[in-house]
PDB file of N, CA and C in Angstrom:
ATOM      1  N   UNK A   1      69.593 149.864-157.112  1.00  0.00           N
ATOM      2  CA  UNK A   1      70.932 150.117-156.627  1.00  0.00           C
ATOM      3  C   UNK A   1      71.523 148.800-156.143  1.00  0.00           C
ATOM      4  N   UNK A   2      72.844 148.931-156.226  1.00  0.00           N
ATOM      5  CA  UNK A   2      73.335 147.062-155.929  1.00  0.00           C
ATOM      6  C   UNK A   2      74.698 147.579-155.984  1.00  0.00           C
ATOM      7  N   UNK A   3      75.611 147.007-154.572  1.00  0.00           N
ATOM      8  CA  UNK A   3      76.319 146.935-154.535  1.00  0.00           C
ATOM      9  C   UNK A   3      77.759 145.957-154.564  1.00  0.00           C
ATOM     10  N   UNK A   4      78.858 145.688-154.912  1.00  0.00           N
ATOM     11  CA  UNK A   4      79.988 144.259-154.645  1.00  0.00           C
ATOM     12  C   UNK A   4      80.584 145.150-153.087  1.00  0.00           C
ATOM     13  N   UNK A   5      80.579 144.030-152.446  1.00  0.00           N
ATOM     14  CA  UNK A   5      81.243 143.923-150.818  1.00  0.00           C
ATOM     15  C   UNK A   5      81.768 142.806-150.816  1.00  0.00           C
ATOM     16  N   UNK A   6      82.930 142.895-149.643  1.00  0.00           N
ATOM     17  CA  UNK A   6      84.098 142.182-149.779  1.00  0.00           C
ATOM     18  C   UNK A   6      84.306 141.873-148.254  1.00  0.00           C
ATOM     19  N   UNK A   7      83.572 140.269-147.758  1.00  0.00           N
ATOM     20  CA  UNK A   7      83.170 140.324-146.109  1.00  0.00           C
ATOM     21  C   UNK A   7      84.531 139.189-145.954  1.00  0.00           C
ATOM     22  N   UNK A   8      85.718 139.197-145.746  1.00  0.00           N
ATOM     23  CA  UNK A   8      86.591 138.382-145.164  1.00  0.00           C
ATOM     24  C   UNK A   8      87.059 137.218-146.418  1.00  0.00           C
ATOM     25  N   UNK A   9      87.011 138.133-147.416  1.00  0.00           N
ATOM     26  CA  UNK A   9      87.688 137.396-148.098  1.00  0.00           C
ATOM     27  C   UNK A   9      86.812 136.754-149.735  1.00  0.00           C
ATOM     28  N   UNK A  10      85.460 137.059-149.422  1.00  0.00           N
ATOM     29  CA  UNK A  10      84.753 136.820-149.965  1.00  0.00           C
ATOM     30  C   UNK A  10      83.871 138.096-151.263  1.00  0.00           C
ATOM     31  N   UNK A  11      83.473 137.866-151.882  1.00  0.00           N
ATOM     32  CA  UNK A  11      82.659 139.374-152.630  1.00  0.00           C
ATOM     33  C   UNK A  11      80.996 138.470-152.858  1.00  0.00           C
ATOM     34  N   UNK A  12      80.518 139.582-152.588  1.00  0.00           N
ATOM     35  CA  UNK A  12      79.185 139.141-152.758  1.00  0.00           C
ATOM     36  C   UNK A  12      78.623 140.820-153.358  1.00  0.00           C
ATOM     37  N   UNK A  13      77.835 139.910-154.461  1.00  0.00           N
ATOM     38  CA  UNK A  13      76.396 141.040-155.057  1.00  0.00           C
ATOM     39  C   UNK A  13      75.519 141.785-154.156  1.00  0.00           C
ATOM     40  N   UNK A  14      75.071 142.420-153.679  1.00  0.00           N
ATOM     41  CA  UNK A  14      74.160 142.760-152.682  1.00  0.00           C
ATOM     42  C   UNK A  14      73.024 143.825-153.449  1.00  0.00           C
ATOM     43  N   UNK A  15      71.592 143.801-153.219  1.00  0.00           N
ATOM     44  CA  UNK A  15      70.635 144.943-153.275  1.00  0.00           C
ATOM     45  C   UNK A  15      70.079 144.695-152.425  1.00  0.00           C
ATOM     46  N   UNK A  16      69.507 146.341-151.888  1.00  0.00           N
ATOM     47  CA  UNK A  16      68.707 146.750-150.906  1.00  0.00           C
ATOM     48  C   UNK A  16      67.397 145.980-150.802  1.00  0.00           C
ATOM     49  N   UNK A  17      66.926 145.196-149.688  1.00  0.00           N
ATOM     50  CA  UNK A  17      65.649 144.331-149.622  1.00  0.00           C
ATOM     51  C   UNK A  17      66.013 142.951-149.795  1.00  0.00           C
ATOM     52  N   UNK A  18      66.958 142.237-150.218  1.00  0.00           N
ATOM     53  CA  UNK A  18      67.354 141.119-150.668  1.00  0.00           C
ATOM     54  C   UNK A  18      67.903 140.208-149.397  1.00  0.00           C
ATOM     55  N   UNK A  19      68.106 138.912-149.636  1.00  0.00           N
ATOM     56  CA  UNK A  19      68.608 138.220-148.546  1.00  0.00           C
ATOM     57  C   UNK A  19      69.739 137.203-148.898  1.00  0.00           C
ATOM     58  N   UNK A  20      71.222 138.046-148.235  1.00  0.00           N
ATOM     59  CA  UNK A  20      72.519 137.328-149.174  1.00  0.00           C
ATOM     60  C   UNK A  20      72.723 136.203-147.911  1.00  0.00           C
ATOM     61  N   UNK A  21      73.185 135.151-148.367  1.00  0.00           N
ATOM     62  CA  UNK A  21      74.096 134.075-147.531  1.00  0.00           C
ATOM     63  C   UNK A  21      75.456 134.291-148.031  1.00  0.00           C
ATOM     64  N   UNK A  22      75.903 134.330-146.349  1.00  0.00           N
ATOM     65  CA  UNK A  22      77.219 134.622-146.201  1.00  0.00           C
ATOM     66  C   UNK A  22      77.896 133.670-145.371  1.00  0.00           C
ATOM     67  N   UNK A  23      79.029 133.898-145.047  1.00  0.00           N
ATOM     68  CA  UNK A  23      79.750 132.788-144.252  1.00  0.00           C
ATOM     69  C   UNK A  23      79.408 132.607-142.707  1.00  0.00           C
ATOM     70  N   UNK A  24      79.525 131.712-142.118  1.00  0.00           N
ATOM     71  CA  UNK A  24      78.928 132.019-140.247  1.00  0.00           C
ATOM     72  C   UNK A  24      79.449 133.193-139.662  1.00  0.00           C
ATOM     73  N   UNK A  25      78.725 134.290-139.220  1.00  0.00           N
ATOM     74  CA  UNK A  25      79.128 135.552-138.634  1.00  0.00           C
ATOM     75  C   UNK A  25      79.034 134.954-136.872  1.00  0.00           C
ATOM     76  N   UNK A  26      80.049 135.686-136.360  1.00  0.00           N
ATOM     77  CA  UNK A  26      80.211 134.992-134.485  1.00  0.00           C
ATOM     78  C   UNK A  26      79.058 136.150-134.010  1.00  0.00           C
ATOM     79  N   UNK A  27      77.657 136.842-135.168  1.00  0.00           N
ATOM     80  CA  UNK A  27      76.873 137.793-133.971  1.00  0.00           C
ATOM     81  C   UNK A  27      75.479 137.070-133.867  1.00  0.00           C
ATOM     82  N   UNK A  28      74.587 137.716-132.714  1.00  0.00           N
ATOM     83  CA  UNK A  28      73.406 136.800-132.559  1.00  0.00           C
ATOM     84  C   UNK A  28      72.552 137.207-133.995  1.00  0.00           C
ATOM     85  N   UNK A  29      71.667 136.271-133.838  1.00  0.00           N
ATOM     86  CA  UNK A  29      70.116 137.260-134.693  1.00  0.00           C
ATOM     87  C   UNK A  29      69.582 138.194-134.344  1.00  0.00           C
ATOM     88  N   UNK A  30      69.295 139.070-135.655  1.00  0.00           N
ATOM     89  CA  UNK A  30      68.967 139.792-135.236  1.00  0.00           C
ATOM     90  C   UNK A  30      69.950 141.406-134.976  1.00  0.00           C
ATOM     91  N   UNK A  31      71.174 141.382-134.605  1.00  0.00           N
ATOM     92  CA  UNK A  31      71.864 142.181-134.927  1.00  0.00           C
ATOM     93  C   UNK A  31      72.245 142.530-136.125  1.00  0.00           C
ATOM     94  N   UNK A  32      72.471 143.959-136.119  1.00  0.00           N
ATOM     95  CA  UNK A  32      73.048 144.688-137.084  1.00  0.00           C
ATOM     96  C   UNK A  32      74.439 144.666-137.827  1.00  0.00           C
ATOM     97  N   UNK A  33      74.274 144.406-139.157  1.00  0.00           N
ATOM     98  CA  UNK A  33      75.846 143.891-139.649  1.00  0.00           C
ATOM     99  C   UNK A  33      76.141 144.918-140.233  1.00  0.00           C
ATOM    100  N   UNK A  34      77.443 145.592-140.725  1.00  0.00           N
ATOM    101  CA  UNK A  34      77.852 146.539-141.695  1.00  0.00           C
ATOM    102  C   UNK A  34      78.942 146.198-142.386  1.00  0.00           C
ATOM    103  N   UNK A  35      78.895 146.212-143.299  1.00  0.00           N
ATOM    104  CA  UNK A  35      79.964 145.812-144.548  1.00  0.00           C
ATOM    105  C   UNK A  35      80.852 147.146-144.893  1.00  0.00           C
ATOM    106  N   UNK A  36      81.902 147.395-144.313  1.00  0.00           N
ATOM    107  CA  UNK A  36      82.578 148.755-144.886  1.00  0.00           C
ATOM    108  C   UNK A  36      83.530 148.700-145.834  1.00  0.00           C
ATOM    109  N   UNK A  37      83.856 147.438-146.381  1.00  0.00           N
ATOM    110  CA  UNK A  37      85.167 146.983-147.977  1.00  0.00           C
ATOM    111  C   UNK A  37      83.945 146.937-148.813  1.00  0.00           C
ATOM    112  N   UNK A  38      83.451 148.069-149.055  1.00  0.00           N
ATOM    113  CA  UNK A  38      82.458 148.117-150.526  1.00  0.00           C
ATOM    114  C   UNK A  38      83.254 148.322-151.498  1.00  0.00           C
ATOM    115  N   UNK A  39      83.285 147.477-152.532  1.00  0.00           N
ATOM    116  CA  UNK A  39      84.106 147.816-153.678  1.00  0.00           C
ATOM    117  C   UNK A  39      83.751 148.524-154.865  1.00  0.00           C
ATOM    118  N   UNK A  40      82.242 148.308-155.032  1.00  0.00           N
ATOM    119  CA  UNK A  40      81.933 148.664-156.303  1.00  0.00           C
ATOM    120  C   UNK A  40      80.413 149.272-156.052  1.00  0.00           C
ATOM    121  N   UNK A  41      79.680 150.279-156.468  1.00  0.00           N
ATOM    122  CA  UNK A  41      78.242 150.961-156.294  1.00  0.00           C
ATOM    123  C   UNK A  41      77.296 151.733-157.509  1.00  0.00           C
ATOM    124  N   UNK A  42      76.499 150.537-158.055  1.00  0.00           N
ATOM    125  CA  UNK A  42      76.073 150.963-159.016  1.00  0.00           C
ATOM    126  C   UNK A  42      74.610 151.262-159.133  1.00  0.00           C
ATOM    127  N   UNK A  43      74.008 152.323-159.550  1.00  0.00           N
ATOM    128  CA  UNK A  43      72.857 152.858-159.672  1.00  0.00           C
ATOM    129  C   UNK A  43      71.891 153.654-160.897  1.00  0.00           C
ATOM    130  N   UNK A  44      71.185 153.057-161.603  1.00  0.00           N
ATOM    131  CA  UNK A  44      70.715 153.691-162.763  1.00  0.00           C
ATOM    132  C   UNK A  44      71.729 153.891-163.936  1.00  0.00           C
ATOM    133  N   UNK A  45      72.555 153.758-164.244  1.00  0.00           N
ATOM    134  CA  UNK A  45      73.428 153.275-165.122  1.00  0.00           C
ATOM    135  C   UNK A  45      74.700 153.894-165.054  1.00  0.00           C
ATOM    136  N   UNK A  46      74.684 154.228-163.318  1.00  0.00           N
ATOM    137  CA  UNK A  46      76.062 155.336-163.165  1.00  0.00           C
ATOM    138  C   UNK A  46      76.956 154.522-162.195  1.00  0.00           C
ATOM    139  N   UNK A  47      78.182 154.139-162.520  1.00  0.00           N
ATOM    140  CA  UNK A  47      79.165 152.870-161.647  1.00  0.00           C
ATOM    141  C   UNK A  47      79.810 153.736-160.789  1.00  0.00           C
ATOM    142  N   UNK A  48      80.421 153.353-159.135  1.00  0.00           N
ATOM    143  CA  UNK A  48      81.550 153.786-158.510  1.00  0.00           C
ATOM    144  C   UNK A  48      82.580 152.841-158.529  1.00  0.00           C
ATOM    145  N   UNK A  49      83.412 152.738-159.037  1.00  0.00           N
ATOM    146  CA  UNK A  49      84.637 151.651-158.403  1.00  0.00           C
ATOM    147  C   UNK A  49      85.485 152.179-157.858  1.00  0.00           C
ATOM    148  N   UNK A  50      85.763 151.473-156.475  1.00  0.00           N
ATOM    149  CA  UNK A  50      86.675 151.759-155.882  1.00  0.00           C
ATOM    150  C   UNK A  50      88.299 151.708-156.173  1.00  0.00           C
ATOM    151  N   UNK A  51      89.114 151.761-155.255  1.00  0.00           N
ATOM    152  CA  UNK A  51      90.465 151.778-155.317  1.00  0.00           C
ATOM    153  C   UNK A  51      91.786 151.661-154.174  1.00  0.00           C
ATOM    154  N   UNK A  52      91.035 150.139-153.882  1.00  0.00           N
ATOM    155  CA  UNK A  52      90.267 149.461-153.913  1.00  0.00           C
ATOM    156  C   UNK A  52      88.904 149.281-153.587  1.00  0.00           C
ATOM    157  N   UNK A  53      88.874 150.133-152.697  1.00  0.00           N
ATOM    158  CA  UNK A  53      86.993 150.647-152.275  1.00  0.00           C
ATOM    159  C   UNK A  53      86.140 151.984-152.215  1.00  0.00           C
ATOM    160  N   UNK A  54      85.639 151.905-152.065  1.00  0.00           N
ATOM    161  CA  UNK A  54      84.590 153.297-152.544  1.00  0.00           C
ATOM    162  C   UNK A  54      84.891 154.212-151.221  1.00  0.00           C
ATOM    163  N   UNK A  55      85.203 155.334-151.347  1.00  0.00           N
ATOM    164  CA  UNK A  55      85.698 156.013-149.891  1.00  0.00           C
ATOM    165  C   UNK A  55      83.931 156.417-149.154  1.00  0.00           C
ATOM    166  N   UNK A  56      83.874 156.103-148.305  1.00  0.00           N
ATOM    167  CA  UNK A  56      82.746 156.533-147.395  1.00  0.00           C
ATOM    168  C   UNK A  56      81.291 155.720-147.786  1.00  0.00           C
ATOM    169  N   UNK A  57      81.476 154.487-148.196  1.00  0.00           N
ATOM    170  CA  UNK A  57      80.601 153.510-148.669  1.00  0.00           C
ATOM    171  C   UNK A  57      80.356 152.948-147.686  1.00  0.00           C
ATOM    172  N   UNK A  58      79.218 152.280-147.680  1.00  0.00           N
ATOM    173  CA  UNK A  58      78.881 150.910-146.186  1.00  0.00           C
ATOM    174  C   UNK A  58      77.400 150.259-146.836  1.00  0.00           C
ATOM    175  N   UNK A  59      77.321 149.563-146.250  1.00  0.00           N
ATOM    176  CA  UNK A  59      75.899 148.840-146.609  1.00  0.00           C
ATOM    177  C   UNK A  59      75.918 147.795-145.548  1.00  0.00           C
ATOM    178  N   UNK A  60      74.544 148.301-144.826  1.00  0.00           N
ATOM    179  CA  UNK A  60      73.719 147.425-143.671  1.00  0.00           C
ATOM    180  C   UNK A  60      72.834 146.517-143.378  1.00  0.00           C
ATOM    181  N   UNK A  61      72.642 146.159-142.926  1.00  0.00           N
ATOM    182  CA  UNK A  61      72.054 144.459-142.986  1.00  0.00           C
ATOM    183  C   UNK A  61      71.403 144.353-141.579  1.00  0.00           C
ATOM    184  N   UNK A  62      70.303 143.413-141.408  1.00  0.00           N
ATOM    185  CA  UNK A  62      69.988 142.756-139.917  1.00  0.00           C
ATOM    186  C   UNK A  62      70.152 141.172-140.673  1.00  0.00           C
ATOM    187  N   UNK A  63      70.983 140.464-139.156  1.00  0.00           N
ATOM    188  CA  UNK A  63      71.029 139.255-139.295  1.00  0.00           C
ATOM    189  C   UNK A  63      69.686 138.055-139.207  1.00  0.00           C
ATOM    190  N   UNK A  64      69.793 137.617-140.059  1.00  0.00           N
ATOM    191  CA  UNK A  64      68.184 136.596-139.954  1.00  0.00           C
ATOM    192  C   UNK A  64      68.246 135.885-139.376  1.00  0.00           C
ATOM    193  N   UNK A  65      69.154 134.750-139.518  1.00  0.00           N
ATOM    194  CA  UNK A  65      69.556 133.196-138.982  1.00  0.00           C
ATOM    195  C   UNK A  65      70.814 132.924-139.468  1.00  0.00           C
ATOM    196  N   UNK A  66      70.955 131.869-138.785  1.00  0.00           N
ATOM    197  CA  UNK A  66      72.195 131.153-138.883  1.00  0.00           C
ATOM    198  C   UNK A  66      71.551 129.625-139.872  1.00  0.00           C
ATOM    199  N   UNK A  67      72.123 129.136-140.630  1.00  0.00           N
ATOM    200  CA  UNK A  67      71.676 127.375-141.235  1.00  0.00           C
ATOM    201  C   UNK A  67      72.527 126.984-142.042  1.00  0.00           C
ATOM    202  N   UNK A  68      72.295 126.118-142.064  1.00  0.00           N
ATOM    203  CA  UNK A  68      73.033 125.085-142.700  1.00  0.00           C
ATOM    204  C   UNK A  68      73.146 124.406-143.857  1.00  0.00           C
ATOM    205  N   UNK A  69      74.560 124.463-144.660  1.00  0.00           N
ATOM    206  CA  UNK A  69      73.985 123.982-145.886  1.00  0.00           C
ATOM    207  C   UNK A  69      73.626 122.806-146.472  1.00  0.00           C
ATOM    208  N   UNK A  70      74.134 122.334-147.700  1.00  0.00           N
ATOM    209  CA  UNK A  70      73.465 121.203-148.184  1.00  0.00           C
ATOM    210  C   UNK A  70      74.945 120.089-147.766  1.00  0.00           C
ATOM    211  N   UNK A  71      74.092 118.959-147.029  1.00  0.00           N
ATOM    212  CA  UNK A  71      75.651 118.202-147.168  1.00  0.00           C
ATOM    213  C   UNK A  71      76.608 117.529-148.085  1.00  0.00           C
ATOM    214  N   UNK A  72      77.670 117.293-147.976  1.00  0.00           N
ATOM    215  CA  UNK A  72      78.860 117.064-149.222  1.00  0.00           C
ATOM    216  C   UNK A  72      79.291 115.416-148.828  1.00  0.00           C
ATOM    217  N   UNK A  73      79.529 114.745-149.093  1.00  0.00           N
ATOM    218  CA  UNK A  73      79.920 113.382-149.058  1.00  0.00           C
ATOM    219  C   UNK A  73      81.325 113.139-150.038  1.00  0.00           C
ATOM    220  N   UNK A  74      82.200 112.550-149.190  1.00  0.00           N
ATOM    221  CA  UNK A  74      83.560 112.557-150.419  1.00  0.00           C
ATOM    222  C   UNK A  74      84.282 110.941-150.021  1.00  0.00           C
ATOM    223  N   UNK A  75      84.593 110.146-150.991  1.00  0.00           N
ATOM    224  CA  UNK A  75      85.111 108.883-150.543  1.00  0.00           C
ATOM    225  C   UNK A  75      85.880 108.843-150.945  1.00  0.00           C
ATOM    226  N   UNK A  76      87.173 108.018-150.286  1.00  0.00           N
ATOM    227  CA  UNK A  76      87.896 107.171-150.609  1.00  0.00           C
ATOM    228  C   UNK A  76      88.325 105.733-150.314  1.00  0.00           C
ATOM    229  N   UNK A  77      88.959 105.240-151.503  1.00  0.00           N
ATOM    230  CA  UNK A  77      88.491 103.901-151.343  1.00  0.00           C
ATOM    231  C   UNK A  77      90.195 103.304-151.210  1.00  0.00           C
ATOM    232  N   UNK A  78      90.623 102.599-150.243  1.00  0.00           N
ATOM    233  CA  UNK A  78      91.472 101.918-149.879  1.00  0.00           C
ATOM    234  C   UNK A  78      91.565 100.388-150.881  1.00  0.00           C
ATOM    235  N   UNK A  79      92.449 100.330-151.853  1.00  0.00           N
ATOM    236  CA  UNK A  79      91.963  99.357-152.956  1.00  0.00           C
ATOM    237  C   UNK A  79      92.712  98.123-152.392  1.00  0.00           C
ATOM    238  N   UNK A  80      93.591  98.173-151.088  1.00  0.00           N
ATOM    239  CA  UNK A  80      94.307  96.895-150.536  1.00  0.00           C
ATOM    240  C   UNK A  80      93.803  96.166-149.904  1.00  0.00           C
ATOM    241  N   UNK A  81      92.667  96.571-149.290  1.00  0.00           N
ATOM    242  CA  UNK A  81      91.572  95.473-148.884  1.00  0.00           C
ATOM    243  C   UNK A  81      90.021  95.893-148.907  1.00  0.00           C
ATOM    244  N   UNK A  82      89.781  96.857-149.846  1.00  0.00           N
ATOM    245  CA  UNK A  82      88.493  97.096-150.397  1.00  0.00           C
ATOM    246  C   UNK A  82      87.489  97.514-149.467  1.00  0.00           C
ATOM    247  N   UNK A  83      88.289  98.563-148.844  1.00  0.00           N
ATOM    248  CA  UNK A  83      87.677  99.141-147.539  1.00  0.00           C
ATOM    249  C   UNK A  83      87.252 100.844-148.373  1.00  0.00           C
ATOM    250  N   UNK A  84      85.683 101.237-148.184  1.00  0.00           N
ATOM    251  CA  UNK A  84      85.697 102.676-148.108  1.00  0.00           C
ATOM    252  C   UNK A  84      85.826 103.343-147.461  1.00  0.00           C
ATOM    253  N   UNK A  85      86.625 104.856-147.555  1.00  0.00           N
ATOM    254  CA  UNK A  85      86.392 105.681-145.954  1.00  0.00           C
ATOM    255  C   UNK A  85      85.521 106.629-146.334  1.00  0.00           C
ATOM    256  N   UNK A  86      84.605 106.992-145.385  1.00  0.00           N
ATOM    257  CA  UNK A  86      83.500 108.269-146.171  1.00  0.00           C
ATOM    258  C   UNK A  86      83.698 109.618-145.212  1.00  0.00           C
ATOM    259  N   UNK A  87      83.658 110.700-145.771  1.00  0.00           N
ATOM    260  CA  UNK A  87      83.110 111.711-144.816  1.00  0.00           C
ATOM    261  C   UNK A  87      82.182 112.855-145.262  1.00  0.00           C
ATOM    262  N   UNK A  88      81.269 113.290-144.519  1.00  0.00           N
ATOM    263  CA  UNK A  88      80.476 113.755-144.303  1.00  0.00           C
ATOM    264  C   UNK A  88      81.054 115.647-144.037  1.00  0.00           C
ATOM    265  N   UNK A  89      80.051 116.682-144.300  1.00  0.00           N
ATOM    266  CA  UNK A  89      80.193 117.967-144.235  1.00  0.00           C
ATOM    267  C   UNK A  89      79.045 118.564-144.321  1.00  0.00           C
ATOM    268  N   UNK A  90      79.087 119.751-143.629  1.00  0.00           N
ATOM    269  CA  UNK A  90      77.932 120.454-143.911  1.00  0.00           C
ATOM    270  C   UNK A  90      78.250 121.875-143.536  1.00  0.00           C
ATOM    271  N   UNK A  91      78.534 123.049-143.753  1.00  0.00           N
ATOM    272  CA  UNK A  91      79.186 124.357-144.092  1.00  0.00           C
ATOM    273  C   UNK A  91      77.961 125.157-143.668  1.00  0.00           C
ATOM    274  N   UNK A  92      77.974 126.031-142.262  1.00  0.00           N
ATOM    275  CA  UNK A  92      77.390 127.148-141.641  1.00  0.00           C
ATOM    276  C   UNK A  92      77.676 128.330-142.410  1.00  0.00           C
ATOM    277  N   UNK A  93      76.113 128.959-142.448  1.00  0.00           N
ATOM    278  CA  UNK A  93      75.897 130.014-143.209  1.00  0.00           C
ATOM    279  C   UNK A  93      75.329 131.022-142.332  1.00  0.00           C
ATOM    280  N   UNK A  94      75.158 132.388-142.728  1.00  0.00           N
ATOM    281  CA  UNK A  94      74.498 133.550-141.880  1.00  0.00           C
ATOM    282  C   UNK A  94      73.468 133.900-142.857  1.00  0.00           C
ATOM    283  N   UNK A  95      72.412 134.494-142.985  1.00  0.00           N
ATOM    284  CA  UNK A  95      71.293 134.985-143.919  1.00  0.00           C
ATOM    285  C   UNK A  95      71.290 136.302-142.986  1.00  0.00           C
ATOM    286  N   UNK A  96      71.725 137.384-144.165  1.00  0.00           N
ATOM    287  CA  UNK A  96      71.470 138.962-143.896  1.00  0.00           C
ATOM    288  C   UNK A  96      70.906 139.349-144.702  1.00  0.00           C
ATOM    289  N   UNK A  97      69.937 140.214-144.562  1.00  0.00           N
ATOM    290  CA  UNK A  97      69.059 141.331-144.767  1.00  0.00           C
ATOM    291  C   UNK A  97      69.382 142.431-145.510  1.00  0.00           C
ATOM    292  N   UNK A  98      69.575 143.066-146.354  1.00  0.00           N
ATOM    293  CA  UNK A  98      70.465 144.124-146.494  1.00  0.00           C
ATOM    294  C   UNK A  98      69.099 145.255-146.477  1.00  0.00           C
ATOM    295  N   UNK A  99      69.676 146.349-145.808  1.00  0.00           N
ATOM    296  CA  UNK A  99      68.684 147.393-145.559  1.00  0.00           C
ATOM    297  C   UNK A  99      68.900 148.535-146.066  1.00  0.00           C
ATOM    298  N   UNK A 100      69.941 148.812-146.650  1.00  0.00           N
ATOM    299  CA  UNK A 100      70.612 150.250-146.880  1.00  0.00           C
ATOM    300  C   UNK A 100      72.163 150.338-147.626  1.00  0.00           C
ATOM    301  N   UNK A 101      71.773 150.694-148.633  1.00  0.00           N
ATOM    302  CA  UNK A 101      73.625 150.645-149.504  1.00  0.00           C
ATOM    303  C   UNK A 101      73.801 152.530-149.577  1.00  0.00           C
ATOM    304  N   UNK A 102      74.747 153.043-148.938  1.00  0.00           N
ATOM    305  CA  UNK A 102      75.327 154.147-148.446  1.00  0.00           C
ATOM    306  C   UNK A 102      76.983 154.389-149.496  1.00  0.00           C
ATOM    307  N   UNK A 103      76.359 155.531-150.194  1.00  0.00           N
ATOM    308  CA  UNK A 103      77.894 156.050-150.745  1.00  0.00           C
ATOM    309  C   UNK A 103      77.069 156.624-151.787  1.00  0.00           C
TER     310      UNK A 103
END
C-alpha cells in the first residue's frame, strides 16, 4: 500500500514502514506526525484519487530526527577586480516514520 501526500506544498511517495525526508517540521522527536492532504491511495492494483484529496484519508508517522543535508556551494565572480564571492548552504530535513496509511 503507498500513498502521495501533500505536506506544505510539497508531495511525497509514502509506504507503510519506510523512512521519508521531509522539510524541517517545528515538532520534537519522537512525536507523532499526521498528514491529512492525502491525495492519492493505492493498493494491490486498486487506485483512490482524490479531488483534490481522498475524503477521510490520513497517514501517520513518528518523527526520527531532524539532519542535515548535503552542502551546496554557489560562486560568483566579480570580473572588475577578480574577486570571488562564495556561499555556503545546507537545508534542514525531518526523517518520519510512516506507520499507518488510513482510507
Amino acid at each position: 500500500m503507498y500513498a502521495i501526500v501533500n505536506d506544505r506544498g510539497h508531495q511525497y511517495k509514502v509506504r507503510e514502514g519506510e523512512v521519508v525526508r521531509v522539510d524541517l517540521m517545528p515538532v520534537d522527536k519522537g512525536a507523532q506526525v499526521t498528514f491529512d492532504q492525502v491525495m492519492l491511495i493505492g493498493a494491490d492494483g486498486s487506485v483512490k484519487v482524490g479531488n483534490p484529496q481522498v475524503a477521510g484519508a490520513r497517514v501517520t508517522g513518528v518523527l526520527e530526527e531532524h539532519v542535515k543535508g548535503e552542502k551546496t556551494v554557489s560562486r560568483r565572480r566579480i570580473w572588475t577586480n577578480k574577486h570571488v564571492v562564495r556561499h555556503g548552504h545546507r537545508t534542514k530535513y525531518s526523517l518520519v516514520k510512516i506507520q499507518k496509511i488510513e482510507g
